[in-house]
Protein backbone atom coordinates (compact mmCIF):
# COMPACT_ATOMS: atom_id res chain seq x y z
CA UNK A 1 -33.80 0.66 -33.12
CA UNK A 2 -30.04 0.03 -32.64
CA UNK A 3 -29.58 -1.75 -29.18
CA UNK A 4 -26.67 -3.20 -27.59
CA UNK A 5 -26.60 -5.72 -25.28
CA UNK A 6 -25.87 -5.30 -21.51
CA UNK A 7 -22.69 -5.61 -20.93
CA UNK A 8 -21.01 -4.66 -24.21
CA UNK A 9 -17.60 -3.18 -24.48
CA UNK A 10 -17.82 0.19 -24.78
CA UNK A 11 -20.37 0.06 -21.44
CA UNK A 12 -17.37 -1.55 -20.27
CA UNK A 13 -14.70 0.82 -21.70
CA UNK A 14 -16.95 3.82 -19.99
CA UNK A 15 -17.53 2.58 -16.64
CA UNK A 16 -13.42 2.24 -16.67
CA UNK A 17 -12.92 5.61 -17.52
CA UNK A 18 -15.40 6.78 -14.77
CA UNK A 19 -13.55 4.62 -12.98
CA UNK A 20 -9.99 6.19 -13.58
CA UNK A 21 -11.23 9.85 -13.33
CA UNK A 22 -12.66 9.08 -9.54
CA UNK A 23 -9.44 7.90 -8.70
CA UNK A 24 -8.14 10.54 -10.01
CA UNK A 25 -10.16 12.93 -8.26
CA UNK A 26 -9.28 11.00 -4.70
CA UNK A 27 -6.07 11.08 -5.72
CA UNK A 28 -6.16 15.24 -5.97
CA UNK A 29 -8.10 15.33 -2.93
CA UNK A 30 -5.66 13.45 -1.40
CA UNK A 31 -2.31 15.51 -2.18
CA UNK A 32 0.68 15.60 -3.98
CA UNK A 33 2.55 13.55 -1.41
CA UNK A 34 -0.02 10.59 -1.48
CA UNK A 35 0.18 11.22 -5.80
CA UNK A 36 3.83 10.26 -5.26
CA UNK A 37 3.72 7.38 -2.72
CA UNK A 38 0.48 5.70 -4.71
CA UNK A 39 3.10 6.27 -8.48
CA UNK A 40 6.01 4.73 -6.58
CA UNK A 41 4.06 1.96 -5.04
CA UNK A 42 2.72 1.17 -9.21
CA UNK A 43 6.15 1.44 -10.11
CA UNK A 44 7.46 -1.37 -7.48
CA UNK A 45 4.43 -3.85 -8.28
CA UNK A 46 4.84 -3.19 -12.24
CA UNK A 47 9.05 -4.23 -11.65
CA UNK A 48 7.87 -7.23 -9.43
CA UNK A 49 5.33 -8.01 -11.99
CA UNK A 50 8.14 -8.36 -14.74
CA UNK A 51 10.82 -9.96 -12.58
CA UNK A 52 8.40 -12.58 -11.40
CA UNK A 53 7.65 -12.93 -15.61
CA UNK A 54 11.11 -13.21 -16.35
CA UNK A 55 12.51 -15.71 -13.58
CA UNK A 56 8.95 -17.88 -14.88
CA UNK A 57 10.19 -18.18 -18.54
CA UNK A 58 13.48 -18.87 -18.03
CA UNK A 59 14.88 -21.17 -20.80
CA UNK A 60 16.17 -24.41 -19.47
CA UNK A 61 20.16 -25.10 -19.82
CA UNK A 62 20.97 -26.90 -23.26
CA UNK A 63 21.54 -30.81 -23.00
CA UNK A 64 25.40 -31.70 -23.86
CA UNK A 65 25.94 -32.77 -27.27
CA UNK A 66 26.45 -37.29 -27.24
CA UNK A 67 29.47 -37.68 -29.75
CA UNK A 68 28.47 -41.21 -31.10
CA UNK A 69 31.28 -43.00 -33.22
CA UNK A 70 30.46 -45.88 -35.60
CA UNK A 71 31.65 -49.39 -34.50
């Protein structure tokens, strides 16, 4: 007998989906004007999301080259 232990991936994988397709069906329930506010308001956290990432790996300023002569 083939058994998977609790808690496996694709448990994990199908519970998401479930997940998705009752938000989905809220979302319908809801109407088209909440659709659009709930989209916009992903779209604003997904921008802050990358901004915030991009100010974070900002690559410090180059030191100035030391010009050494020989004595």
């Amino acid at each position: 007998m083939n058994c998977r232990r609790h808690g496996s991936k694709p448990t994990l994988a199908l519970w998401m989906l479930v997940a998705l397709a009752d938000v989905a069906i809220v979302a319908a329930a809801a109407g088209p004007l909440t659709m659009v506010l709930i989209v916009a308001g992903l779209l604003v956290a997904a921008g802050a999301l990358v901004t915030a990432r991009n100010f974070g790996h900002r690559a410090p300023a180059p030191a100035k080259a030391v010009v050494r002569r020989r004595a």
